[in-house]
Protein backbone atom coordinates (compact mmCIF):
# COMPACT_ATOMS: atom_id res chain seq x y z
CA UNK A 1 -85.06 187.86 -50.21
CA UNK A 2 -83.26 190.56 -48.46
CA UNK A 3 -81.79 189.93 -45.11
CA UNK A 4 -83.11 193.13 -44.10
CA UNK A 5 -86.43 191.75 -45.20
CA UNK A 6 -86.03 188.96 -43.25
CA UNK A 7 -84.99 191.52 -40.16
CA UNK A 8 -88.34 193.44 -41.06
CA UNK A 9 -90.73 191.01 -41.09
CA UNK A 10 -89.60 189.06 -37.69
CA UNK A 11 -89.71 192.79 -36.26
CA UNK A 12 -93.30 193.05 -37.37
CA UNK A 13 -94.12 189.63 -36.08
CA UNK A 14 -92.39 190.79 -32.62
CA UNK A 15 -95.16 193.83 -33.15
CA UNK A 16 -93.10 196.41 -34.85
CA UNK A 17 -95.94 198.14 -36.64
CA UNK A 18 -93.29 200.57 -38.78
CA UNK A 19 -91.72 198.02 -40.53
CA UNK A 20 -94.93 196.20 -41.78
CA UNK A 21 -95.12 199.29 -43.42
CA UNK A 22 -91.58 199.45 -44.84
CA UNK A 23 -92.21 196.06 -46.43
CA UNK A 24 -95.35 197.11 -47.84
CA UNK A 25 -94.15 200.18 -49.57
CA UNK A 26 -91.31 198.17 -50.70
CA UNK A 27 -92.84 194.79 -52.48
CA UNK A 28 -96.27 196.28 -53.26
CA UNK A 29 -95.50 197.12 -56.80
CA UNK A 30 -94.31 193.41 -57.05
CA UNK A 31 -97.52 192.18 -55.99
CA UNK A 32 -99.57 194.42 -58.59
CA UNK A 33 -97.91 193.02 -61.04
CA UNK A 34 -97.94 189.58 -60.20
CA UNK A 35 -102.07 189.30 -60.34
CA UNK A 36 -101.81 191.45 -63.53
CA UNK A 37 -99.76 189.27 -65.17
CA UNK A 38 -102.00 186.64 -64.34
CA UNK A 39 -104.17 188.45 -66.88
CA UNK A 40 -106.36 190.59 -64.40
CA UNK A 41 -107.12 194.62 -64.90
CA UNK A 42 -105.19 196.92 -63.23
CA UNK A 43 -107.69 197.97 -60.68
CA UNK A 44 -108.08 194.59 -59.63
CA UNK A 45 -105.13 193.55 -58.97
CA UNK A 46 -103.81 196.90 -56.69
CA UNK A 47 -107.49 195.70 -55.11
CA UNK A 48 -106.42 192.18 -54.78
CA UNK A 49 -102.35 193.42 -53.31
CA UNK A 50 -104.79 195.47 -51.08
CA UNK A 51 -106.29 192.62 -49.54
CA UNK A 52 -102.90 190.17 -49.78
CA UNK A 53 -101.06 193.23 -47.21
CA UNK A 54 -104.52 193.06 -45.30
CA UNK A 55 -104.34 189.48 -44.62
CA UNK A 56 -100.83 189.60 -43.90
CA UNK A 57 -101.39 192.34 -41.16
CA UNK A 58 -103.88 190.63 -39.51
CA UNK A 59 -101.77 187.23 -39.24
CA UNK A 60 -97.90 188.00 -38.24
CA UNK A 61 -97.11 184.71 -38.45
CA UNK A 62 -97.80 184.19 -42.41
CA UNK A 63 -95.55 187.03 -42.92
CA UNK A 64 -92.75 184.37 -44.68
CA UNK A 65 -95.09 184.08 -47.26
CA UNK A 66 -93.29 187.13 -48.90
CA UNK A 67 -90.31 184.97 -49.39
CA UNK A 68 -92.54 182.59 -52.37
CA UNK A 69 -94.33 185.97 -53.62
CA UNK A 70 -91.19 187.03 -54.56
CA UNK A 71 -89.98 184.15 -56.62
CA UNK A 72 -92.79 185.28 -59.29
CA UNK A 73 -91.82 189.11 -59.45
């Protein structure tokens, strides 16, 4: 992972609203295609991303989960 990802997501656990954002623009096409690969439609998995970033949003603190997503992209 990035550094700067690293710098974005302890800003968004610090409550930096702006760069939750940044690193959801910037891995959610990773995370779409990690629960399609897994052999789900398309729909689904944006649906199921959808509620990953959801989750994440509402608990800072699991935000270093990003760092194992991205091992499977």
């Amino acid at each position: 992972m990035a550094d700067d990802d690293i710098a974005l997501m302890l800003a968004f656990k610090g409550g930096d609203y702006n760069s939750f954002g940044i690193l959801a623009e910037r891995h959610q096409a990773m995370l779409v295609r990690f629960f399609y690969a897994q052999g789900l439609d398309w729909d689904l998995a944006e649906d199921l991303a959808h509620d990953v970033w959801a989750k994440l949003f509402r608990s800072r603190a699991l935000m270093f989960l990003l760092r194992r997503l991205r091992r499977f992209s």
